[in-house]
Protein backbone atom coordinates (compact mmCIF):
# COMPACT_ATOMS: atom_id res chain seq x y z
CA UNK A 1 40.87 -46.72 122.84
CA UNK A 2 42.26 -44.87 119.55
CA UNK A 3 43.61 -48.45 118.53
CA UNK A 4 40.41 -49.79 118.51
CA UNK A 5 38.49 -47.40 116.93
CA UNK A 6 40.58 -47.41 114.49
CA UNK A 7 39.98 -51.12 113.43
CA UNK A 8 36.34 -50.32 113.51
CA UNK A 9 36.95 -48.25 111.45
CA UNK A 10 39.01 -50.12 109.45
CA UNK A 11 36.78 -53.29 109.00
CA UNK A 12 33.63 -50.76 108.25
CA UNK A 13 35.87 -49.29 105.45
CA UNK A 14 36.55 -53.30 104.62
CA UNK A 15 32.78 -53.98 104.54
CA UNK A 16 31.41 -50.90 102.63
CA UNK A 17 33.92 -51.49 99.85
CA UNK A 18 33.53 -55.31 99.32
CA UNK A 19 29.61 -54.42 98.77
CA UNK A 20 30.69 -51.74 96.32
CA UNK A 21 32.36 -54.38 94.53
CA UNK A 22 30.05 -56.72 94.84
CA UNK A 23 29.61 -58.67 91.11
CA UNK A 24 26.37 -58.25 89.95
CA UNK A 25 25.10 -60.53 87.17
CA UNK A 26 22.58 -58.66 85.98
CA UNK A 27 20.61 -55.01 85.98
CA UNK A 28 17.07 -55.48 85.51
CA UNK A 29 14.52 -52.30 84.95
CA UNK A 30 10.74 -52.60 86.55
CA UNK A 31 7.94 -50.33 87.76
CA UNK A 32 6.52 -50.28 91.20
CA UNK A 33 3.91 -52.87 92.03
CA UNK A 34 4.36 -54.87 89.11
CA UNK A 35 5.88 -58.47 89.79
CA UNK A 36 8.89 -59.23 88.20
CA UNK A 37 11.08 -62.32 87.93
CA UNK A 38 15.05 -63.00 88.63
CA UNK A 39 16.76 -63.83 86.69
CA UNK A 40 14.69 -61.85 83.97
CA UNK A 41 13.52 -63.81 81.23
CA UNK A 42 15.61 -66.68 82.03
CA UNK A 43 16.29 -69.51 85.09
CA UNK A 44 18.79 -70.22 87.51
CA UNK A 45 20.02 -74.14 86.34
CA UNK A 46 21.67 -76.35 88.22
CA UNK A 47 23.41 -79.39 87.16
CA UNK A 48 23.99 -82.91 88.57
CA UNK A 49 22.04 -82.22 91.66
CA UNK A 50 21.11 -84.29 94.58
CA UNK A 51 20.34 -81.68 97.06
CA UNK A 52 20.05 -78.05 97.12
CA UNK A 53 18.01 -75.19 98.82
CA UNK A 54 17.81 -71.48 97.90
CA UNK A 55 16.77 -68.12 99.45
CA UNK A 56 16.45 -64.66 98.56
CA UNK A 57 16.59 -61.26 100.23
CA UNK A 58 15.82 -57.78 99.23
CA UNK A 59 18.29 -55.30 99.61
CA UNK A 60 18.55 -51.75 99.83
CA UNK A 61 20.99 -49.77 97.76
CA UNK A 62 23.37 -49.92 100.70
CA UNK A 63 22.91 -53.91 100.65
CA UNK A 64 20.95 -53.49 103.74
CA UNK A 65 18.53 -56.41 103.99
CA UNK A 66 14.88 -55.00 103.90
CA UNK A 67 13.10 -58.37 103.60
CA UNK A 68 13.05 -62.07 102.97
CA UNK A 69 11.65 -63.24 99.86
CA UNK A 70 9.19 -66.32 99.64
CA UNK A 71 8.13 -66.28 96.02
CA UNK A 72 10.65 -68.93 94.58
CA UNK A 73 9.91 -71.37 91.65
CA UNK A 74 11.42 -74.88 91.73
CA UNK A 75 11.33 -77.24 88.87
CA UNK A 76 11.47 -80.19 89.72
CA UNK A 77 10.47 -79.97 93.60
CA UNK A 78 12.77 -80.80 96.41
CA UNK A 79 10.97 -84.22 96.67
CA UNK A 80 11.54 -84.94 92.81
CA UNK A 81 15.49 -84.51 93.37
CA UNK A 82 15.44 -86.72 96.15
CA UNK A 83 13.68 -89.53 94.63
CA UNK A 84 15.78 -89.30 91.17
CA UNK A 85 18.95 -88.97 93.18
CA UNK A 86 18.90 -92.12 94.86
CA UNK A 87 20.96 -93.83 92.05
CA UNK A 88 23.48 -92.05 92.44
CA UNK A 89 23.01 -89.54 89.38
CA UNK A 90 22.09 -85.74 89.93
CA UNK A 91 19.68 -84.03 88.09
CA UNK A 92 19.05 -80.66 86.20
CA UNK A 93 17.05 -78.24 88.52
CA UNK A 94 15.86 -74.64 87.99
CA UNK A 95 15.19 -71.69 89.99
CA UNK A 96 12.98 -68.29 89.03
CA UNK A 97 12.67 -65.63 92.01
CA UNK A 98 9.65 -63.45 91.85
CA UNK A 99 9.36 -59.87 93.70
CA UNK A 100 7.27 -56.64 93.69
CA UNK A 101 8.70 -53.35 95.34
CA UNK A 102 6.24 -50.78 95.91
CA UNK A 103 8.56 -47.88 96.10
CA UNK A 104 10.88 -46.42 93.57
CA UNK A 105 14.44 -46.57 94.26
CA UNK A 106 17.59 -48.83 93.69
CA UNK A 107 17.70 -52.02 95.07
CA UNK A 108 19.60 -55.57 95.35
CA UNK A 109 18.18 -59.27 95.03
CA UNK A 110 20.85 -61.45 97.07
CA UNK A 111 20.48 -65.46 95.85
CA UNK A 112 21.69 -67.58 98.38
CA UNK A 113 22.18 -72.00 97.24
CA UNK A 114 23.45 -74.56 99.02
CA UNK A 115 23.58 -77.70 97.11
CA UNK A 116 25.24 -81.22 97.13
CA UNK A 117 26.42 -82.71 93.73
CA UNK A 118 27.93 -85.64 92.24
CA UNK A 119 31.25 -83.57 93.25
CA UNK A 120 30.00 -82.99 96.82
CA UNK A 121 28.88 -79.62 98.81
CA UNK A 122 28.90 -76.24 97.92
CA UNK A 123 27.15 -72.96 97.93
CA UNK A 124 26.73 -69.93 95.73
CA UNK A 125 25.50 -66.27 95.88
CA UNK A 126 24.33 -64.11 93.17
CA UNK A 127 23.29 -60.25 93.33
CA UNK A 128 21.13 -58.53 90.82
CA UNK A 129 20.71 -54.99 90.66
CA UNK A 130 16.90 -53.95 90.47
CA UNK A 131 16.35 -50.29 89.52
CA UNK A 132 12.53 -49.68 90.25
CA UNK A 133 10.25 -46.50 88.24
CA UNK A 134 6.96 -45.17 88.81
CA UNK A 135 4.60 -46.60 86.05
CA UNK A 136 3.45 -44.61 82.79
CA UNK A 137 -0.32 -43.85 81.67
CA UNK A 138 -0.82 -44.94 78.00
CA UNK A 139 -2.92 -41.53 77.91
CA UNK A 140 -3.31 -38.45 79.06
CA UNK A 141 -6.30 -38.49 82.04
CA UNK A 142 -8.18 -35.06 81.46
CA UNK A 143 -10.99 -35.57 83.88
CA UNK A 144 -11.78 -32.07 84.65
CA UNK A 145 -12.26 -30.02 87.72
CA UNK A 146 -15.98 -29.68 87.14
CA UNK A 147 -18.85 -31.18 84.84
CA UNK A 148 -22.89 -30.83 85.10
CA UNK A 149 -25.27 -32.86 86.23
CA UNK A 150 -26.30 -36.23 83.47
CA UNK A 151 -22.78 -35.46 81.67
CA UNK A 152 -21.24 -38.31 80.36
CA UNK A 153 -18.22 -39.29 80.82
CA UNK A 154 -15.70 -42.34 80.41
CA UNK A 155 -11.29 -42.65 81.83
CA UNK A 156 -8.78 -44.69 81.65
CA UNK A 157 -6.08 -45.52 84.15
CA UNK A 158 -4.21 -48.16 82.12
CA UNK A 159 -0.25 -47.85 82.59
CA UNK A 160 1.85 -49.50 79.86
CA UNK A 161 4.00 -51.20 82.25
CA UNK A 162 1.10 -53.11 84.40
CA UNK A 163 0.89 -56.04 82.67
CA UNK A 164 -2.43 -57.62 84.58
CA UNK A 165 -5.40 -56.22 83.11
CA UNK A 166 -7.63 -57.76 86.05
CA UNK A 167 -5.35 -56.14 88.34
CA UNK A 168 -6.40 -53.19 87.81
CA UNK A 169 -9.48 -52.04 89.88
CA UNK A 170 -11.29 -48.58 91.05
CA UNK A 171 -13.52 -46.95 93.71
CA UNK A 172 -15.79 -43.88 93.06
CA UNK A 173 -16.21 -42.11 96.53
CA UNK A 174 -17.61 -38.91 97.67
CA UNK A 175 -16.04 -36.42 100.66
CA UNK A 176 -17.42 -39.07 103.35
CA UNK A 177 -15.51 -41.95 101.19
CA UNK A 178 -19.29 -43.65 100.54
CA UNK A 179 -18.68 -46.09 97.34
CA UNK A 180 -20.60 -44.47 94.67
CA UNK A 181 -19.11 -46.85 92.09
CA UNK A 182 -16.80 -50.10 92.01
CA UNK A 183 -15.67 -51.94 89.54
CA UNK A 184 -12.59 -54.18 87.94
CA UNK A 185 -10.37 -53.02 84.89
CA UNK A 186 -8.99 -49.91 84.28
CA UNK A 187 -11.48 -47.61 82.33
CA UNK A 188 -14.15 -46.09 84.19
CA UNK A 189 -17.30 -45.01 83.19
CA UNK A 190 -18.98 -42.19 84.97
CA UNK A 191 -22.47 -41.80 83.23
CA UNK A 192 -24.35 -43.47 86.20
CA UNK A 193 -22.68 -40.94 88.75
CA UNK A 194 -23.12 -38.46 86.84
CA UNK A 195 -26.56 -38.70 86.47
CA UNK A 196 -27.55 -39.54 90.04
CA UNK A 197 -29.27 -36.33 91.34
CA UNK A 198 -28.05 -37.57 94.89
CA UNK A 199 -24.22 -36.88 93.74
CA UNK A 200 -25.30 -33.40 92.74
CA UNK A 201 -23.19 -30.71 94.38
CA UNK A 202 -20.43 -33.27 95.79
CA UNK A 203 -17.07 -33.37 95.60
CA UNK A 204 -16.54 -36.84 93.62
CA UNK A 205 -12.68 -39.05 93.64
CA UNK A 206 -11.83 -41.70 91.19
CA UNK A 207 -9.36 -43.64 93.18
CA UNK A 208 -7.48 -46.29 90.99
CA UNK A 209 -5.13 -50.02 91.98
CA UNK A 210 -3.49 -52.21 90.96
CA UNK A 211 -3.63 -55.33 93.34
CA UNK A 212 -5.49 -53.44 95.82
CA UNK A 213 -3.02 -50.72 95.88
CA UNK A 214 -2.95 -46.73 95.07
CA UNK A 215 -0.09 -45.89 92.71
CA UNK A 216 1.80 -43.13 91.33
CA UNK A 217 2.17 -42.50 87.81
CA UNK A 218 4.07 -40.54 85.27
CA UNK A 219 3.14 -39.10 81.55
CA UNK A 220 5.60 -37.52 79.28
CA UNK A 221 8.00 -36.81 81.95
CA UNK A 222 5.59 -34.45 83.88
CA UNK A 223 5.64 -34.89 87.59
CA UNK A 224 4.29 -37.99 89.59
CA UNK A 225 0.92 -38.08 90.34
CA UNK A 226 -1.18 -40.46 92.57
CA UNK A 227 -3.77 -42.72 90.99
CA UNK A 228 -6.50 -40.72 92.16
CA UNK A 229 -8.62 -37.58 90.39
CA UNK A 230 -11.35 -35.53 91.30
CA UNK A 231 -14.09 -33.04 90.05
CA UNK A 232 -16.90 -31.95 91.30
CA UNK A 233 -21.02 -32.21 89.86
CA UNK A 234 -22.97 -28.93 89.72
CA UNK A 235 -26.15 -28.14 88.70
CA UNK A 236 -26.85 -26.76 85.18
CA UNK A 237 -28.26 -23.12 84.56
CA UNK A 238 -31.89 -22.70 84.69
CA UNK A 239 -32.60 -20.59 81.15
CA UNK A 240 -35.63 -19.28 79.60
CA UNK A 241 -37.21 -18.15 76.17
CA UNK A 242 -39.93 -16.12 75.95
CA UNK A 243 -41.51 -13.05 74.50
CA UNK A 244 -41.43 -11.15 77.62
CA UNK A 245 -37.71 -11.42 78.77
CA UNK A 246 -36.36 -8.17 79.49
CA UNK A 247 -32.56 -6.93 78.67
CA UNK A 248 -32.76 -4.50 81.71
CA UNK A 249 -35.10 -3.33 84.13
CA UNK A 250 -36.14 -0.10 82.01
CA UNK A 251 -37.13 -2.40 78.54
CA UNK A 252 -40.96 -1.95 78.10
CA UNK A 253 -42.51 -5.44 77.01
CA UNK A 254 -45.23 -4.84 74.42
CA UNK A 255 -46.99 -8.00 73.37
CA UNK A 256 -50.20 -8.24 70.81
CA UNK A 257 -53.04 -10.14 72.42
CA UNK A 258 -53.63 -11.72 68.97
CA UNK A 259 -49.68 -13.40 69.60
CA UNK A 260 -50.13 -16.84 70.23
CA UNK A 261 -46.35 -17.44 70.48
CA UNK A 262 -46.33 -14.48 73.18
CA UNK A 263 -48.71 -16.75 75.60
CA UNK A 264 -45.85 -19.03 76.33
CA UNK A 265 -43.13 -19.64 78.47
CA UNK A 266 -39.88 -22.10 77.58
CA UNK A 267 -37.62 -23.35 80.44
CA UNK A 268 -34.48 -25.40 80.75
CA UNK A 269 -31.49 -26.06 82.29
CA UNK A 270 -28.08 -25.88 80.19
CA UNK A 271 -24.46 -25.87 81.17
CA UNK A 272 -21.42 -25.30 78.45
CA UNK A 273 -18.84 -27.92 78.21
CA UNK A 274 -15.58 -28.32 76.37
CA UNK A 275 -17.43 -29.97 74.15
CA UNK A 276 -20.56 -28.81 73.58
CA UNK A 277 -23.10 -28.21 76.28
CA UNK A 278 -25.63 -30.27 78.86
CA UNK A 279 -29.67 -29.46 78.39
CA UNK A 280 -31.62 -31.01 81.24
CA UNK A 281 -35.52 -30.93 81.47
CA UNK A 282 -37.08 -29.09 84.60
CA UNK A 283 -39.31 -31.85 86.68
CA UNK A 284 -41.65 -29.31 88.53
CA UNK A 285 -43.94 -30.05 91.34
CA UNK A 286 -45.92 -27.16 92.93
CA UNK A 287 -46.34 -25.48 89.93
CA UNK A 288 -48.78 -21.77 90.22
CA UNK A 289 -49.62 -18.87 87.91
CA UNK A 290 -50.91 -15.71 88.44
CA UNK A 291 -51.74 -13.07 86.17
CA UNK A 292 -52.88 -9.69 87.04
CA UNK A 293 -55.71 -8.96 86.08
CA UNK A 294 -56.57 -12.44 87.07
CA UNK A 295 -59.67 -12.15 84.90
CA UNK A 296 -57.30 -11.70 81.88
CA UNK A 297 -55.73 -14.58 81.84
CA UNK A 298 -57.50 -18.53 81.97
CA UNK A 299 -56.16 -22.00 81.38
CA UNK A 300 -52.40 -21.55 82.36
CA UNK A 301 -50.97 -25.21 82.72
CA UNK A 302 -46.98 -26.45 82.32
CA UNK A 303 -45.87 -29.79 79.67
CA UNK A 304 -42.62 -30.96 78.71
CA UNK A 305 -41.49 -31.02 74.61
CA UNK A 306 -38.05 -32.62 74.51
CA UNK A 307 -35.82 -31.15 77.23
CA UNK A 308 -37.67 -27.90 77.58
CA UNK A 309 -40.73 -27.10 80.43
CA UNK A 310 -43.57 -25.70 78.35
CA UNK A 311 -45.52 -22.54 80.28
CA UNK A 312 -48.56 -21.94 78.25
CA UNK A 313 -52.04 -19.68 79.04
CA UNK A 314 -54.48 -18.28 77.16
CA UNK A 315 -56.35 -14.66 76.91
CA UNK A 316 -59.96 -14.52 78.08
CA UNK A 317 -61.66 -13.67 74.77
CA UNK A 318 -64.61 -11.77 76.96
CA UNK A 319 -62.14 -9.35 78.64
CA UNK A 320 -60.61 -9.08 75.30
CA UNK A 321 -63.40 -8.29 73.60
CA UNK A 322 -64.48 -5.47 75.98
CA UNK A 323 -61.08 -3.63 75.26
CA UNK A 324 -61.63 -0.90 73.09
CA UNK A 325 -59.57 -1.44 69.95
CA UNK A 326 -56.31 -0.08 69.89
CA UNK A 327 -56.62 0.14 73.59
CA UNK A 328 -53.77 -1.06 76.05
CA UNK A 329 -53.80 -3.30 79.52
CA UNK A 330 -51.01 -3.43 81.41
CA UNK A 331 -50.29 -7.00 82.74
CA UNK A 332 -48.29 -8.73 85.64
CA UNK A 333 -47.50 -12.24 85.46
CA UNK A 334 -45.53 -14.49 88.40
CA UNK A 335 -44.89 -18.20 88.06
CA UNK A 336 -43.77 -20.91 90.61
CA UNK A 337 -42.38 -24.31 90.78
CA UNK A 338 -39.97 -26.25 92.43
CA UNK A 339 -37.56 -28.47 90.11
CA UNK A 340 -36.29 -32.08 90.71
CA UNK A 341 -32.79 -30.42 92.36
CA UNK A 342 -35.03 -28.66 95.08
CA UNK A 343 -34.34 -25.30 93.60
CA UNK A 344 -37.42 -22.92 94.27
CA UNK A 345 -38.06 -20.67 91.11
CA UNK A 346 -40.07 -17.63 91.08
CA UNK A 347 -39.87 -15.45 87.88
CA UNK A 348 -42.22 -12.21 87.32
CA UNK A 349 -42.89 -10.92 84.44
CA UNK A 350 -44.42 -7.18 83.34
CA UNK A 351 -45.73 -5.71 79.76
CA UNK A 352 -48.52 -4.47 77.82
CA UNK A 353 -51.11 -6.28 76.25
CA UNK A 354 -51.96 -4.33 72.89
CA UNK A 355 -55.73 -4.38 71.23
């Protein structure tokens, strides 16, 4: 029993160092997913043929077999040979083997030929040694964690190893993976997402491929990241400018009745951004005013100017003009309206009026 494992062990030891020193004709360098050829940059020739096959196999770094490979060029075809053979003369043919790994790593490509010549049979085996990276971006992608509502915004995925531009390809999905976007290429634009009020408050994923598949990536030796980034849309700040804004509760709002600018109030939404910031007009519905005394106050009504909501009333001269001069009324003013992201906005206002 000793004796015999022994010559296991023995012909394992045999085995493990003839692939060690297997000859390897070349070392070529790819990326993952991207096709690649072997021999790189050249053929496989043949002389004075008159019959030959091939086949290839991927190996693992311990020259385990992992898969056949089918991708194999001929020039001229297996029926060409045979029909320019029949004389009695061989002919020149060519090989070029074509792979794509998916997965970083070390690897073999095993070429296997039989062939019959003008000498007679033979076969011959080649190894090439395939070391396989993850890609790089040709630029940093700074999507950020969060943007506002109608931003605008435009990536790009593009590796400088990938050398199919129509491979490329992307999917914008939400949290429930419905397709918000699609397209081919690899630069996204995001304006259309972005301003979709029905994206608002999701959770939003660029996913990016290359021939249908996710990838990871490198940039400037950072860590590996997967070809997909997120961020999420919020809604912009409501703000306001007005006469009768106070800086705490105690301020005491004193407005002139004879103030025209006073009589109005200016709404809008705003968010700050890296670079600059996002104004959004307000599109009310169920818009009310009330001012107290409701006498006081006559033809309130809302428009739009640009990207602000414009609040405007006026005083009623007869109440006016039975104020004593110099005289004081204080005033209470409450609007409503609902905006076009459902938010329900009540703001009160108090002060003076001064005769």
């Amino acid at each position: 029993m000793n004796k015999l494992i022994l010559i296991i062990s023995v012909l394992l030891a045999v085995t493990v160092s003839a692939q060690k020193n297997t000859n390897v004709s070349d070392t070529i360098n790819v990326v993952t997913l991207e096709r690649f050829s072997v021999p790189k940059d050249k053929q496989i020739v043949l002389t004075n043929i008159k019959q030959c096959s091939i086949n290839a196999e991927l190996l693992d770094k311990d020259f385990n077999k992992i898969r056949a490979i089918t991708d194999i060029a001929q020039n001229p075809s297996q029926a060409v040979v045979k029909r320019k053979s029949k004389g009695g003369r061989g002919v020149m043919v060519q090989y070029v083997v074509y792979a794509t790994i998916e997965n970083p790593g070390e690897y073999y490509v095993k070429i296997n030929i039989k062939y019959r010549d003008e000498k007679g049979k033979g076969t011959a085996s080649a190894y090439y040694k395939i070391n396989v990276s993850y890609p790089t971006v040709n630029n940093e992608i700074s999507l950020r964690e969060n943007y506002f509502y109608s931003e605008r915004e435009t990536m790009s995925f593009a590796t400088a190893d990938f050398s199919d531009l129509n491979g490329y390809s992307y999917k914008v999905v939400d949290v429930d993976n419905n397709v918000l976007s699609e397209g081919v290429g690899p630069i996204v634009n995001l304006n259309e997402v972005m301003k979709d009020i029905k994206n608002l408050s999701k959770t939003i994923t660029v996913v990016g491929y290359y021939h249908d598949k996710q990838f990871f990536y490198k940039y400037n030796g950072f860590d590996y990241q997967k070809s997909e980034w997120s961020f999420a849309l919020n809604k912009p700040n409501l703000e306001e400018f007005d006469d009768w804004k106070k800086a705490n509760d105690n301020d005491r709002i004193s407005i002139s009745a004879w103030n025209k600018n006073a009589m109005r109030f200016l709404y809008t939404y705003t968010g700050n951004t890296p670079n600059g910031f996002v104004v959004v007009y307000p599109e009310i519905k169920n818009f009310k005013f009330t001012g107290e005394p409701s006498d006081l106050f006559a033809q309130a009504k809302y428009s739009r100017a640009g990207n602000f909501l414009y609040v405007t009333f006026k005083l009623n001269e007869k109440f006016l003009n039975e104020m004593e001069d110099c005289s004081e009324q204080e005033v209470k003013i409450k609007i409503e309206f609902t905006t076009q992201f459902g938010e329900k906005i009540e703001k009160e206002y108090d002060g003076t009026i001064l005769k």
